[in-house]
PDB file of N, CA and C in Angstrom:
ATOM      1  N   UNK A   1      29.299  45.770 -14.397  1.00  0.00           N
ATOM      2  CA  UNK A   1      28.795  44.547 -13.847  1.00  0.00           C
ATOM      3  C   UNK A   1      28.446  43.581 -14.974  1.00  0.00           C
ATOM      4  N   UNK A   2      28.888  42.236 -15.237  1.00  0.00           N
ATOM      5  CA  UNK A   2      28.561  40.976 -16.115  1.00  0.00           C
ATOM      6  C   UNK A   2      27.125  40.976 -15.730  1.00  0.00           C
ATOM      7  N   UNK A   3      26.460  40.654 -16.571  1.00  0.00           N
ATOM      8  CA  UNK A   3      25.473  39.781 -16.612  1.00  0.00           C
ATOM      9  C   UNK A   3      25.438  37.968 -17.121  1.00  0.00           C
ATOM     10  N   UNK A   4      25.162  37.559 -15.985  1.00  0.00           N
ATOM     11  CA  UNK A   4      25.455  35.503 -16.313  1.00  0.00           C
ATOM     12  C   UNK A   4      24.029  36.073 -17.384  1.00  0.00           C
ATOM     13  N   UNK A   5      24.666  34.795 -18.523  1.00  0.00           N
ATOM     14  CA  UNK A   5      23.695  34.196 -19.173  1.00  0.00           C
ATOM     15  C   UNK A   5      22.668  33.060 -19.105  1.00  0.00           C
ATOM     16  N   UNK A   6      22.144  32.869 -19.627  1.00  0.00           N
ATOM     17  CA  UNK A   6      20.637  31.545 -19.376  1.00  0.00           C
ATOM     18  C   UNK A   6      21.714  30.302 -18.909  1.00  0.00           C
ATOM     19  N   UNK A   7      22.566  30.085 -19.516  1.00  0.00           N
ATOM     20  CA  UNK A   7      23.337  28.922 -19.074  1.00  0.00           C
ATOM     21  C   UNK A   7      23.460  28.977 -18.146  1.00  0.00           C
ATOM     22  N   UNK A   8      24.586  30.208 -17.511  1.00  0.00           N
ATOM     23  CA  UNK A   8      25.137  29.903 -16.293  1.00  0.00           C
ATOM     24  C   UNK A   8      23.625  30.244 -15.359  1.00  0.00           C
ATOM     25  N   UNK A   9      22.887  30.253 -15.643  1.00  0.00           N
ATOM     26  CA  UNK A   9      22.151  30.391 -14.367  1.00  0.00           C
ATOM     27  C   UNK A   9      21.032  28.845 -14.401  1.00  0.00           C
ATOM     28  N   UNK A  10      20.912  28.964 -15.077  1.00  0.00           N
ATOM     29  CA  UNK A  10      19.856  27.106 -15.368  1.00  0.00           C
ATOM     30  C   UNK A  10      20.864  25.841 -14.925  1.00  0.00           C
ATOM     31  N   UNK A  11      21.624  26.399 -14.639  1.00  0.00           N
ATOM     32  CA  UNK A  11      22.753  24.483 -14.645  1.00  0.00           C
ATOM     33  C   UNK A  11      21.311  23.650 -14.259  1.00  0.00           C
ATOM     34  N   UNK A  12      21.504  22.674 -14.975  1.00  0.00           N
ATOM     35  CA  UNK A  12      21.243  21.408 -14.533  1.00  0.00           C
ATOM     36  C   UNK A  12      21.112  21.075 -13.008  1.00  0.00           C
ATOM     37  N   UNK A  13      20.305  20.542 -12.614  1.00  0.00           N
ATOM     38  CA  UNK A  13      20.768  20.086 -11.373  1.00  0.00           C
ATOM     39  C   UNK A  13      20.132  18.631 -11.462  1.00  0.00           C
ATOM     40  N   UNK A  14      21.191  17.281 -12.000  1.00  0.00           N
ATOM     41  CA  UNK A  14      21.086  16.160 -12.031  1.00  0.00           C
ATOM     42  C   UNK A  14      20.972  15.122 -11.248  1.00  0.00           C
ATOM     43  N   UNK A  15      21.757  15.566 -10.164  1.00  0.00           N
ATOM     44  CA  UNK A  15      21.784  15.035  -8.848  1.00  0.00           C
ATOM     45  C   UNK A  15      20.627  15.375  -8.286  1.00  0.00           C
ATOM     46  N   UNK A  16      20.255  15.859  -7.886  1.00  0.00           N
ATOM     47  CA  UNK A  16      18.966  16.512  -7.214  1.00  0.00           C
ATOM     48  C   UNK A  16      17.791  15.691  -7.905  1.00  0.00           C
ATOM     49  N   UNK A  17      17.990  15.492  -9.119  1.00  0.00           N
ATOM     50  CA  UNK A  17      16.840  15.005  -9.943  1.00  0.00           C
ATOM     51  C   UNK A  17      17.115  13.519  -9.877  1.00  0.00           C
ATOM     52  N   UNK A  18      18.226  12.839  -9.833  1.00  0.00           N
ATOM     53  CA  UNK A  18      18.055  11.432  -9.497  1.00  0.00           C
ATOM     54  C   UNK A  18      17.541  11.363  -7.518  1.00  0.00           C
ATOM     55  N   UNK A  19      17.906  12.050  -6.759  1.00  0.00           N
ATOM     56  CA  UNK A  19      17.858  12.186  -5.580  1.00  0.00           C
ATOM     57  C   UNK A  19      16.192  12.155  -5.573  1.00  0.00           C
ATOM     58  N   UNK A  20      15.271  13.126  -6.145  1.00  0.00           N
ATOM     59  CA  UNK A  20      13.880  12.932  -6.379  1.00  0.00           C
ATOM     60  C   UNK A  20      13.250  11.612  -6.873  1.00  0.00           C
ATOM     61  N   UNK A  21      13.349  11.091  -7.923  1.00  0.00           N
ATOM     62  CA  UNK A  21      13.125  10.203  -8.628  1.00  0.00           C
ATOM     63  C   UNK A  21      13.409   8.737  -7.721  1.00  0.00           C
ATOM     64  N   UNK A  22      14.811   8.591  -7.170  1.00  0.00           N
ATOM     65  CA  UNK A  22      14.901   7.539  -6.498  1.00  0.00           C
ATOM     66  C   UNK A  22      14.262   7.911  -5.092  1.00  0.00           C
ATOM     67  N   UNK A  23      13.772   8.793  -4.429  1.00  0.00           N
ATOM     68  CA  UNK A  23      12.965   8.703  -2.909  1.00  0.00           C
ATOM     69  C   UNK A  23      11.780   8.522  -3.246  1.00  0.00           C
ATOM     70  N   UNK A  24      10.832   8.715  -4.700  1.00  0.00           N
ATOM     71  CA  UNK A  24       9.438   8.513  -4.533  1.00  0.00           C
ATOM     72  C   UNK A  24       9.025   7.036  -4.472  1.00  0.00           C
ATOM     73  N   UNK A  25       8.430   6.923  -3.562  1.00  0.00           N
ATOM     74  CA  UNK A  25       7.748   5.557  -4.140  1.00  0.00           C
ATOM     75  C   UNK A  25       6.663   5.415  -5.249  1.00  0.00           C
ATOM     76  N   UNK A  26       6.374   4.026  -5.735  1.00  0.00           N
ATOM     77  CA  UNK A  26       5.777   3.858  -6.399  1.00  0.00           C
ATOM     78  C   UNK A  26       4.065   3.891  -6.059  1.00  0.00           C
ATOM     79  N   UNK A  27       3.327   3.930  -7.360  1.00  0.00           N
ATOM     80  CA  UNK A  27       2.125   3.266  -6.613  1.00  0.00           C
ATOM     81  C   UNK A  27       1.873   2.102  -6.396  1.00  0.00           C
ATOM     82  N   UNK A  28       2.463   1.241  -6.823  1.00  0.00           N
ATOM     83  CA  UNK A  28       2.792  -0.431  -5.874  1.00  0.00           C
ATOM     84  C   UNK A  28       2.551  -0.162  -4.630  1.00  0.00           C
ATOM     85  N   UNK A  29       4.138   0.409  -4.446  1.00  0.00           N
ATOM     86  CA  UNK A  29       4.104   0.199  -2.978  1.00  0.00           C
ATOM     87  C   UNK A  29       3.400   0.701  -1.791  1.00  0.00           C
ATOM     88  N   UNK A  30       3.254   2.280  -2.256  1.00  0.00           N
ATOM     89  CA  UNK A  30       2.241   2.729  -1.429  1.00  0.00           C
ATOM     90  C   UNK A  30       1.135   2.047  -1.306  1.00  0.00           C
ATOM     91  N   UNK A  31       0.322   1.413  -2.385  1.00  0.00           N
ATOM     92  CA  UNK A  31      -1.128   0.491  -2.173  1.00  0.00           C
ATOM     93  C   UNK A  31      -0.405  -0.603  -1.066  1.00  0.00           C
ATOM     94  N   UNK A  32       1.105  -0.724  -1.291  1.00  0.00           N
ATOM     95  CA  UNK A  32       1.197  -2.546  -0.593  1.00  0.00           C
ATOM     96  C   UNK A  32       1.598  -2.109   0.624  1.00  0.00           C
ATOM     97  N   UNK A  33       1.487  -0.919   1.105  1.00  0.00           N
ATOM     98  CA  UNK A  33       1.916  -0.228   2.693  1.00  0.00           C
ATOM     99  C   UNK A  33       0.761  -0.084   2.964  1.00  0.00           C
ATOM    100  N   UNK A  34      -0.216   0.479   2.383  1.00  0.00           N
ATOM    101  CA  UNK A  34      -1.904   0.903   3.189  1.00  0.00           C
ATOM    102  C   UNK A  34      -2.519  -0.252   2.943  1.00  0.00           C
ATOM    103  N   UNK A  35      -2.344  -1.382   1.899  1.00  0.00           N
ATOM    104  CA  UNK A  35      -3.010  -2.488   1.838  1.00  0.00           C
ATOM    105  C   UNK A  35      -2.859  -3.178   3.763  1.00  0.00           C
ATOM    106  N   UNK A  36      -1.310  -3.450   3.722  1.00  0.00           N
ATOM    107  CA  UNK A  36      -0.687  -4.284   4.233  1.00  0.00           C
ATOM    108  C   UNK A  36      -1.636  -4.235   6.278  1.00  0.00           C
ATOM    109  N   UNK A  37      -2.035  -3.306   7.078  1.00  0.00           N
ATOM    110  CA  UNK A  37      -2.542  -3.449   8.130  1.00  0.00           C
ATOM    111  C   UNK A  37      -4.020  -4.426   7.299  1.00  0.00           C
ATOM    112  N   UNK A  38      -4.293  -4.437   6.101  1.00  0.00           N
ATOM    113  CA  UNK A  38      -5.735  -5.571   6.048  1.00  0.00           C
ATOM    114  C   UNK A  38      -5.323  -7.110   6.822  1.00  0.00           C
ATOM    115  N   UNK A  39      -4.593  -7.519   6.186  1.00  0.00           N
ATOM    116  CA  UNK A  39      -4.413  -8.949   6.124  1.00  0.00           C
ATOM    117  C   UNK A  39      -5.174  -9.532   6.659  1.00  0.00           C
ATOM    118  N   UNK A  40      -4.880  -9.572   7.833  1.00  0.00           N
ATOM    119  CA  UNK A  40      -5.678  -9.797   9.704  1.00  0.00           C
ATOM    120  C   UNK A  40      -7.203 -10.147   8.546  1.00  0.00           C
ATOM    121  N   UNK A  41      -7.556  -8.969   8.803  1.00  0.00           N
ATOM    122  CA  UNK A  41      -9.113  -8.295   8.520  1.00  0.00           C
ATOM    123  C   UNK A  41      -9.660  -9.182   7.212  1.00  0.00           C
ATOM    124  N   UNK A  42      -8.561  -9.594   6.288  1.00  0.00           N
ATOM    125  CA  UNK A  42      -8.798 -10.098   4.914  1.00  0.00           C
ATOM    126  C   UNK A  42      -9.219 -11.550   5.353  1.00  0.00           C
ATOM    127  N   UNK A  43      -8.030 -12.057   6.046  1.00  0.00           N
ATOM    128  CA  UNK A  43      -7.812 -13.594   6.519  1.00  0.00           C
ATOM    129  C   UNK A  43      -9.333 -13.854   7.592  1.00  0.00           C
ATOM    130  N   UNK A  44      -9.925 -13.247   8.353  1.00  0.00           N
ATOM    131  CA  UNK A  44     -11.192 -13.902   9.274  1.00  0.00           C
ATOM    132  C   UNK A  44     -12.427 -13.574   7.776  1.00  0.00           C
ATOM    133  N   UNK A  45     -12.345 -12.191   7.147  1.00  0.00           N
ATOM    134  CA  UNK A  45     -13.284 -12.260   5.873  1.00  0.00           C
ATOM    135  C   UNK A  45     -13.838 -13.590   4.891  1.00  0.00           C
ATOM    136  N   UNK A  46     -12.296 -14.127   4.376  1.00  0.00           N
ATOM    137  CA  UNK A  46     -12.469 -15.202   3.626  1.00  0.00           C
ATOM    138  C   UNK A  46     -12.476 -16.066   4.691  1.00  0.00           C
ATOM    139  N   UNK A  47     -12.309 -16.393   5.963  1.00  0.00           N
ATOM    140  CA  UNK A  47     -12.714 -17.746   6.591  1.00  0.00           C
ATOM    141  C   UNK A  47     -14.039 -17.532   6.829  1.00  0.00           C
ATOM    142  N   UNK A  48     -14.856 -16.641   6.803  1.00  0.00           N
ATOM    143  CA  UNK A  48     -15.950 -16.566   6.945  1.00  0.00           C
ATOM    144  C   UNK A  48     -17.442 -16.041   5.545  1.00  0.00           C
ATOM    145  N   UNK A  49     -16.482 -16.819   4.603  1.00  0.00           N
ATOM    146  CA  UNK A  49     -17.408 -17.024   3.238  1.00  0.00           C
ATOM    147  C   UNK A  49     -17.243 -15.473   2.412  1.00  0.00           C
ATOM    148  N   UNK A  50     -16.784 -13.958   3.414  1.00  0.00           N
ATOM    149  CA  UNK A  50     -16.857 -12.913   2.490  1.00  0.00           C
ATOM    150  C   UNK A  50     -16.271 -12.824   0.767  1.00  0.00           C
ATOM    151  N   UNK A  51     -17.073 -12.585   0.370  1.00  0.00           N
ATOM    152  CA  UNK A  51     -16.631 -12.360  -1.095  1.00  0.00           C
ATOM    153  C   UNK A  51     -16.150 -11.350  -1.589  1.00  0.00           C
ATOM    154  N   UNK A  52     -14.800 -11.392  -2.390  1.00  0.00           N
ATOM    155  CA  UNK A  52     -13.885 -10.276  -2.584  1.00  0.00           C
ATOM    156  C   UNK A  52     -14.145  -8.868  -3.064  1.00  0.00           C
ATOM    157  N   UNK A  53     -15.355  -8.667  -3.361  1.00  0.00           N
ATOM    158  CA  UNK A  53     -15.590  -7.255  -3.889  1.00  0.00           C
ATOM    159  C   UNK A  53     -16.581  -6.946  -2.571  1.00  0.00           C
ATOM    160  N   UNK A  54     -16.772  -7.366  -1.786  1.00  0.00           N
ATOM    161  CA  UNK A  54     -17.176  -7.102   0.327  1.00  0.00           C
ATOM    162  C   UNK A  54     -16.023  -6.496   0.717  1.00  0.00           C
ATOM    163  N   UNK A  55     -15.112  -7.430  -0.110  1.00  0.00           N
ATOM    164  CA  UNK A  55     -13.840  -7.252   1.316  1.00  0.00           C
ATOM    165  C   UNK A  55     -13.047  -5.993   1.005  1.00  0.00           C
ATOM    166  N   UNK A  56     -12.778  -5.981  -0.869  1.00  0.00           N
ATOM    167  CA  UNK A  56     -12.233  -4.350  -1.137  1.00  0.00           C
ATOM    168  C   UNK A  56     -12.910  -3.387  -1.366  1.00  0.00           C
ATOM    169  N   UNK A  57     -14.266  -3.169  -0.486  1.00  0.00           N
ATOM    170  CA  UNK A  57     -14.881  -2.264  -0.444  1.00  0.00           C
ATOM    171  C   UNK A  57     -15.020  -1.893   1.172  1.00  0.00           C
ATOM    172  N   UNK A  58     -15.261  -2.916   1.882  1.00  0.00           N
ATOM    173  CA  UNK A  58     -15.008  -2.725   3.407  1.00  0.00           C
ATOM    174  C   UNK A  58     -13.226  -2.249   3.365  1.00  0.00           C
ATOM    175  N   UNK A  59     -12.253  -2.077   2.803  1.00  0.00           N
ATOM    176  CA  UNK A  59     -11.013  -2.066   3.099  1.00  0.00           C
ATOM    177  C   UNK A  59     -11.299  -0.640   2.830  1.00  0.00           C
ATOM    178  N   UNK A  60     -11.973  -0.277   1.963  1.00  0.00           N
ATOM    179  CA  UNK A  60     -11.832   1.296   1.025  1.00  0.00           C
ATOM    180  C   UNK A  60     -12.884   2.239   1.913  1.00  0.00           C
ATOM    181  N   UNK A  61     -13.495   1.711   2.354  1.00  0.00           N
ATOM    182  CA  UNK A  61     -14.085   2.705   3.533  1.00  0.00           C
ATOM    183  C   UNK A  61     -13.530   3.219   4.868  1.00  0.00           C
ATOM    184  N   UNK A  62     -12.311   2.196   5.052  1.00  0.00           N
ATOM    185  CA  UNK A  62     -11.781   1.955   6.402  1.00  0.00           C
ATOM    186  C   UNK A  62     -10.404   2.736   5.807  1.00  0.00           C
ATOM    187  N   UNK A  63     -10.334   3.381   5.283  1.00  0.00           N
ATOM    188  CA  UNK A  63      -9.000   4.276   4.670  1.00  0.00           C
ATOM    189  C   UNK A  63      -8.197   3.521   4.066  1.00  0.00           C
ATOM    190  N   UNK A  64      -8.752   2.701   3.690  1.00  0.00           N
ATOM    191  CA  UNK A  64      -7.285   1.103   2.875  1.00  0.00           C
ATOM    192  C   UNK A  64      -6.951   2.072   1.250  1.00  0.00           C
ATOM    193  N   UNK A  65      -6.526   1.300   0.850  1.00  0.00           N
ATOM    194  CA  UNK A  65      -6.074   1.670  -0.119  1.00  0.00           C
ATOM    195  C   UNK A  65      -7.460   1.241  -1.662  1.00  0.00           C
ATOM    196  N   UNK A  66      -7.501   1.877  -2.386  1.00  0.00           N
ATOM    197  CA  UNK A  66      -8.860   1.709  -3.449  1.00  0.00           C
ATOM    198  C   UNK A  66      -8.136   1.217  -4.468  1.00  0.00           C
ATOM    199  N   UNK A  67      -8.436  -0.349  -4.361  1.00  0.00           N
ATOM    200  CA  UNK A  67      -7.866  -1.308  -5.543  1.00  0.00           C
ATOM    201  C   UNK A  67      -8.987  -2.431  -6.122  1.00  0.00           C
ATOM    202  N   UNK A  68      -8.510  -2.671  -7.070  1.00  0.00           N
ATOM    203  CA  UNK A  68     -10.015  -3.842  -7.810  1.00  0.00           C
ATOM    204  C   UNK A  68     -10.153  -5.092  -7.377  1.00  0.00           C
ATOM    205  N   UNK A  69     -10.732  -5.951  -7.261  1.00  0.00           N
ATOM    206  CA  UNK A  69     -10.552  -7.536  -6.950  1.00  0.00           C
ATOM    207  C   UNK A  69      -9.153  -8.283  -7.096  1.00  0.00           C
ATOM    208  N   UNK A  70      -8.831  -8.021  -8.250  1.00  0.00           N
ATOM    209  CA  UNK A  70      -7.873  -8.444  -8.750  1.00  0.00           C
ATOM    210  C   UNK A  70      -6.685  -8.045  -7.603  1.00  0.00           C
ATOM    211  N   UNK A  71      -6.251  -6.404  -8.305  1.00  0.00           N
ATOM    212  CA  UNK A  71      -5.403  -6.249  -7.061  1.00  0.00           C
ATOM    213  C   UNK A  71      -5.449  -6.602  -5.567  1.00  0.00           C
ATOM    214  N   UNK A  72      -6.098  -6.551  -5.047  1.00  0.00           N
ATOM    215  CA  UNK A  72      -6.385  -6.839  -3.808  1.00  0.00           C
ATOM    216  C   UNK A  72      -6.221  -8.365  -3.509  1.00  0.00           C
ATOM    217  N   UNK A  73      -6.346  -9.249  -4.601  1.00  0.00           N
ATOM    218  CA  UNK A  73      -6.131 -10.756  -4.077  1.00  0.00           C
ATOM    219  C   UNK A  73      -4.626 -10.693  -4.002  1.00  0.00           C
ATOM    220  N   UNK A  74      -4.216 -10.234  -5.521  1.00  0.00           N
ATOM    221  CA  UNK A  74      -2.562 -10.269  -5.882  1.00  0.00           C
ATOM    222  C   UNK A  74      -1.937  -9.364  -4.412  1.00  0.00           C
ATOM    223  N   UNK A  75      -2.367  -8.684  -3.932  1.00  0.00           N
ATOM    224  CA  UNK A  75      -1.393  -8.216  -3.107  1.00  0.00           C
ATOM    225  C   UNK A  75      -1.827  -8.799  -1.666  1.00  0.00           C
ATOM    226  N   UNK A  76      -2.435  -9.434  -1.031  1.00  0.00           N
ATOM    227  CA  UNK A  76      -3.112 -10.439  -0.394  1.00  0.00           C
ATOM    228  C   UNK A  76      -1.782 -11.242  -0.425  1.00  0.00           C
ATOM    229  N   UNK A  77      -2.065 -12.066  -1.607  1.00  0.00           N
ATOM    230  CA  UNK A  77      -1.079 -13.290  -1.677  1.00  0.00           C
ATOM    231  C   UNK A  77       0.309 -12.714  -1.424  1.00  0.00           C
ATOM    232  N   UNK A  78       0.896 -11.559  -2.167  1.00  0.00           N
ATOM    233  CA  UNK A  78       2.143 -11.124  -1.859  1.00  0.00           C
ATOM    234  C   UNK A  78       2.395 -11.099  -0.355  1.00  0.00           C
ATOM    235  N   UNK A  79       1.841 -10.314   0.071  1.00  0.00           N
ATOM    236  CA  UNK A  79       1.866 -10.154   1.352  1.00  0.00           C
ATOM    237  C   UNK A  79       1.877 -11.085   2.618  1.00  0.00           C
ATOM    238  N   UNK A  80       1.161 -11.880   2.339  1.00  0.00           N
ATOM    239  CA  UNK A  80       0.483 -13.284   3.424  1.00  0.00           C
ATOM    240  C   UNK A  80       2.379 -14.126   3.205  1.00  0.00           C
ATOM    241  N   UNK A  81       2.405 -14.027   1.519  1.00  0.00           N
ATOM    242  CA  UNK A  81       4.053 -15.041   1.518  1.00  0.00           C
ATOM    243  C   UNK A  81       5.011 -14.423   2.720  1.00  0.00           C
ATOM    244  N   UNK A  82       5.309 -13.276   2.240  1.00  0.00           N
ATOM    245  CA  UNK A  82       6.075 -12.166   2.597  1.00  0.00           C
ATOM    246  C   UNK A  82       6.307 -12.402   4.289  1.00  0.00           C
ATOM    247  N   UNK A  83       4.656 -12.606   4.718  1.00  0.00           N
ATOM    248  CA  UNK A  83       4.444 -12.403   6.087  1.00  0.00           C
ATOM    249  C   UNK A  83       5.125 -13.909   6.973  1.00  0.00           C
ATOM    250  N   UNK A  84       4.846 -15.192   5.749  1.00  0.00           N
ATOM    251  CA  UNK A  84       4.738 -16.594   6.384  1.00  0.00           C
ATOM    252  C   UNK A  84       6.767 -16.760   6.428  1.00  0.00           C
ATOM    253  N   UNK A  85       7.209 -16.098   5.664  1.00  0.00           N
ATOM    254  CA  UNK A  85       9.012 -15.668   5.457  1.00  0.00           C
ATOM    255  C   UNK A  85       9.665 -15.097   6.143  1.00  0.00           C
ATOM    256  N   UNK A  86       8.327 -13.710   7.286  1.00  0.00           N
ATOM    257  CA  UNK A  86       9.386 -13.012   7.780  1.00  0.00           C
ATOM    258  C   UNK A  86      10.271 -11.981   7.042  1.00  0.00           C
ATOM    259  N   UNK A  87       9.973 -11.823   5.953  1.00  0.00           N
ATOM    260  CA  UNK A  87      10.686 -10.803   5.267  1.00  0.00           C
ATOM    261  C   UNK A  87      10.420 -10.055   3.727  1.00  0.00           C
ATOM    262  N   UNK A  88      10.538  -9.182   3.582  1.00  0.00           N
ATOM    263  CA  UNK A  88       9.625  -8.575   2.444  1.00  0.00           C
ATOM    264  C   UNK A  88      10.940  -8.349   1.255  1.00  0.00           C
ATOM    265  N   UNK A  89      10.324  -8.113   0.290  1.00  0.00           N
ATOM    266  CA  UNK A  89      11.262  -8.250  -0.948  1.00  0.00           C
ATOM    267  C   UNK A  89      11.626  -7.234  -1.424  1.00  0.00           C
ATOM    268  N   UNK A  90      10.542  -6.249  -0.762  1.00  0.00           N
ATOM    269  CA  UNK A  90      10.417  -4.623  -1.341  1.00  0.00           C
ATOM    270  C   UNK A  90      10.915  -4.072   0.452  1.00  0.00           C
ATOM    271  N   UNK A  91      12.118  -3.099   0.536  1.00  0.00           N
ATOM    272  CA  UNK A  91      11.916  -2.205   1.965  1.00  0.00           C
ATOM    273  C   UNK A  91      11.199  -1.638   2.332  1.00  0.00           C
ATOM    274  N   UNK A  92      10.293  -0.788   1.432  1.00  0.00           N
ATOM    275  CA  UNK A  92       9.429  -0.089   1.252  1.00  0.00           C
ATOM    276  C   UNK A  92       8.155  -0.825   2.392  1.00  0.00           C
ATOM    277  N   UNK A  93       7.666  -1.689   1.836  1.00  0.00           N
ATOM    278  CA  UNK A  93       6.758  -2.824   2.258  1.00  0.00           C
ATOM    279  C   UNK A  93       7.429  -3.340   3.512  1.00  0.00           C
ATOM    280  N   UNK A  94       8.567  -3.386   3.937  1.00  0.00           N
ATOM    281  CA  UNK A  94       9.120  -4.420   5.002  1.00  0.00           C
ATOM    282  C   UNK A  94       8.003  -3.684   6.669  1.00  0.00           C
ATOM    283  N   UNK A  95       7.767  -4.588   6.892  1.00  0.00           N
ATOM    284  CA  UNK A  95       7.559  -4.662   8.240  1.00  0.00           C
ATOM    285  C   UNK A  95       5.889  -3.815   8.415  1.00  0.00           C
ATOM    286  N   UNK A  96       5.368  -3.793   7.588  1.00  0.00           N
ATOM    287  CA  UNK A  96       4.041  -3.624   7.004  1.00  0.00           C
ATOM    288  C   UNK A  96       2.842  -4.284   7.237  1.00  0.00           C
ATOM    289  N   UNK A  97       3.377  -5.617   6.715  1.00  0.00           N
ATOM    290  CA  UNK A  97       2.777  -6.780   7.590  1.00  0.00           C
ATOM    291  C   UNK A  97       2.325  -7.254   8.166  1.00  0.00           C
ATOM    292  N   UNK A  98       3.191  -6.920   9.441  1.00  0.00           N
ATOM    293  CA  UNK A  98       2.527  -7.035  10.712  1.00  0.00           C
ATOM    294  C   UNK A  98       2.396  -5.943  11.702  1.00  0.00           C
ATOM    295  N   UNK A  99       1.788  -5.145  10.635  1.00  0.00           N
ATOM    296  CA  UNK A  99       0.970  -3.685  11.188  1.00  0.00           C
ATOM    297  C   UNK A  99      -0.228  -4.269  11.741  1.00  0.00           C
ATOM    298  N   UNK A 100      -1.156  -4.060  12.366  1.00  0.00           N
ATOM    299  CA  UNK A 100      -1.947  -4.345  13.288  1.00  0.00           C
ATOM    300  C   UNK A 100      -3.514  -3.275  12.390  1.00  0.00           C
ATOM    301  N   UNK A 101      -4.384  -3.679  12.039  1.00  0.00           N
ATOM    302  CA  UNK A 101      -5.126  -1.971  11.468  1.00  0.00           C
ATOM    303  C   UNK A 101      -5.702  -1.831  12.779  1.00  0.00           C
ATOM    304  N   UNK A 102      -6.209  -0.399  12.489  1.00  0.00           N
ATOM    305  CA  UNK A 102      -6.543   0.883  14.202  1.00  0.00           C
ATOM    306  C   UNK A 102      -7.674   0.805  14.367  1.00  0.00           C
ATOM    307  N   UNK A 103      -8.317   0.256  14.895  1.00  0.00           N
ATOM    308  CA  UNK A 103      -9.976   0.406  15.415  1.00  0.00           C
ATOM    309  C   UNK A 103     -10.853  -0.456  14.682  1.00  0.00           C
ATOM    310  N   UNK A 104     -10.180  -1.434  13.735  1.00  0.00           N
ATOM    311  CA  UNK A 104     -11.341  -1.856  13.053  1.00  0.00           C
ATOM    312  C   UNK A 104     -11.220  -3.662  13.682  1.00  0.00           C
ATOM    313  N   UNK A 105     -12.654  -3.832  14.256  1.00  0.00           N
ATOM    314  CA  UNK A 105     -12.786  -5.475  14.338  1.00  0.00           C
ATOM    315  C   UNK A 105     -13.547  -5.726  13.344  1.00  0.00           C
ATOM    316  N   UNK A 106     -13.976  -7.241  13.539  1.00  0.00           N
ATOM    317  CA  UNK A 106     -14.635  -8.009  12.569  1.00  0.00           C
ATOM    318  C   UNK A 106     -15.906  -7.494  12.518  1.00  0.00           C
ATOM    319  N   UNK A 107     -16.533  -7.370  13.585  1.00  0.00           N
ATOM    320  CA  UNK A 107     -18.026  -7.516  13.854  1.00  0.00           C
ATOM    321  C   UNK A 107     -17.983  -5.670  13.115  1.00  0.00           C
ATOM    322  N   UNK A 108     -17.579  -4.869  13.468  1.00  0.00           N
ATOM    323  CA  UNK A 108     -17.411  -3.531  12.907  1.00  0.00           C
ATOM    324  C   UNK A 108     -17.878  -3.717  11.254  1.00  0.00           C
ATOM    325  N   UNK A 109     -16.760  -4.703  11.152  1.00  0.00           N
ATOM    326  CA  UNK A 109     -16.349  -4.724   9.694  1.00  0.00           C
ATOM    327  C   UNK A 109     -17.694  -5.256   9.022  1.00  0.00           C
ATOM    328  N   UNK A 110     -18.308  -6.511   9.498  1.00  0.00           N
ATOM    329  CA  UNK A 110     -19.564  -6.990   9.007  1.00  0.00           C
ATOM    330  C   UNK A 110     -20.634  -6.202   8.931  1.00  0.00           C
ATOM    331  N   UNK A 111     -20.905  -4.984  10.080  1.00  0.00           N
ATOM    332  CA  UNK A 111     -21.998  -4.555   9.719  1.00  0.00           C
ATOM    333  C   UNK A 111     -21.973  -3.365   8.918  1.00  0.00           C
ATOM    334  N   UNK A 112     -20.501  -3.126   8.689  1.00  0.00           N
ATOM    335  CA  UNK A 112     -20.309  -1.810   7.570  1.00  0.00           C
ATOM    336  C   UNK A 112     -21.046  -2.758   5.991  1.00  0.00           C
ATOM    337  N   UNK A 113     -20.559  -3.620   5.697  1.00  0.00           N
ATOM    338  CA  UNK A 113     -20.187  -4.238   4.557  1.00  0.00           C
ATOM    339  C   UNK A 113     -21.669  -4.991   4.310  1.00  0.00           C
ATOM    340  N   UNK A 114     -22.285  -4.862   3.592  1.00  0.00           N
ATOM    341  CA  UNK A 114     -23.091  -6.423   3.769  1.00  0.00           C
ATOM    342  C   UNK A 114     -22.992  -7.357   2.333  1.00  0.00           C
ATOM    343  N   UNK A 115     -22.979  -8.705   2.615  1.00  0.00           N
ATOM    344  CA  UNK A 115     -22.419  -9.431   1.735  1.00  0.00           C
ATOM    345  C   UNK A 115     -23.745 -10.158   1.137  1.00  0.00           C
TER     346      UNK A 115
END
């Protein structure tokens, strides 16, 4: 009986490894998929004077995604464009948007948060 050597038994498997690499998403996008049901929630916040480290801390309690001021405006703005277009730039992100978030209203949201 042969015995295969280290070679023949390790092949490479390259394909498989681009096949991995290209299905993960990023952490972009995942933040801009769990960001993306805020909007709604973001948009009555700032019409109603909340200040941005209220609003990504009420998002981060409510299972949102845990991002800094910063991020959270930048992907805000991405998103709101994205939304006023009808169409997203990333697939990943497409149709994200106008996810609806699950159980959370305003008045909820105010008395979690206080500003």
């Amino acid at each position: 009986m042969a015995r295969n050597s280290n070679l023949e038994i390790a092949k490479p498997d390259v394909a498989g490894a681009m096949l991995a690499v290209r299905g993960k998403k990023s952490r972009a996008q995942i933040k801009a998929e769990r960001f993306g049901p805020f909007v709604d929630v973001v948009d009555i916040a700032l019409a109603e004077n909340w200040s941005w480290s209220a609003i990504v801390t009420l998002i981060r309690k409510h299972d949102g995604p845990s991002v800094t001021k910063k991020e959270a405006e930048e992907l805000y703005a991405l998103l709101k464009i994205q939304r006023m277009r009808g169409v997203a730039a990333d697939p990943a992100v497409r149709n994200v948007a106008s996810d609806k978030p699950a159980n959370t209203s305003h008045a909820d949201a105010k008395d979690t948060v206080s500003t």
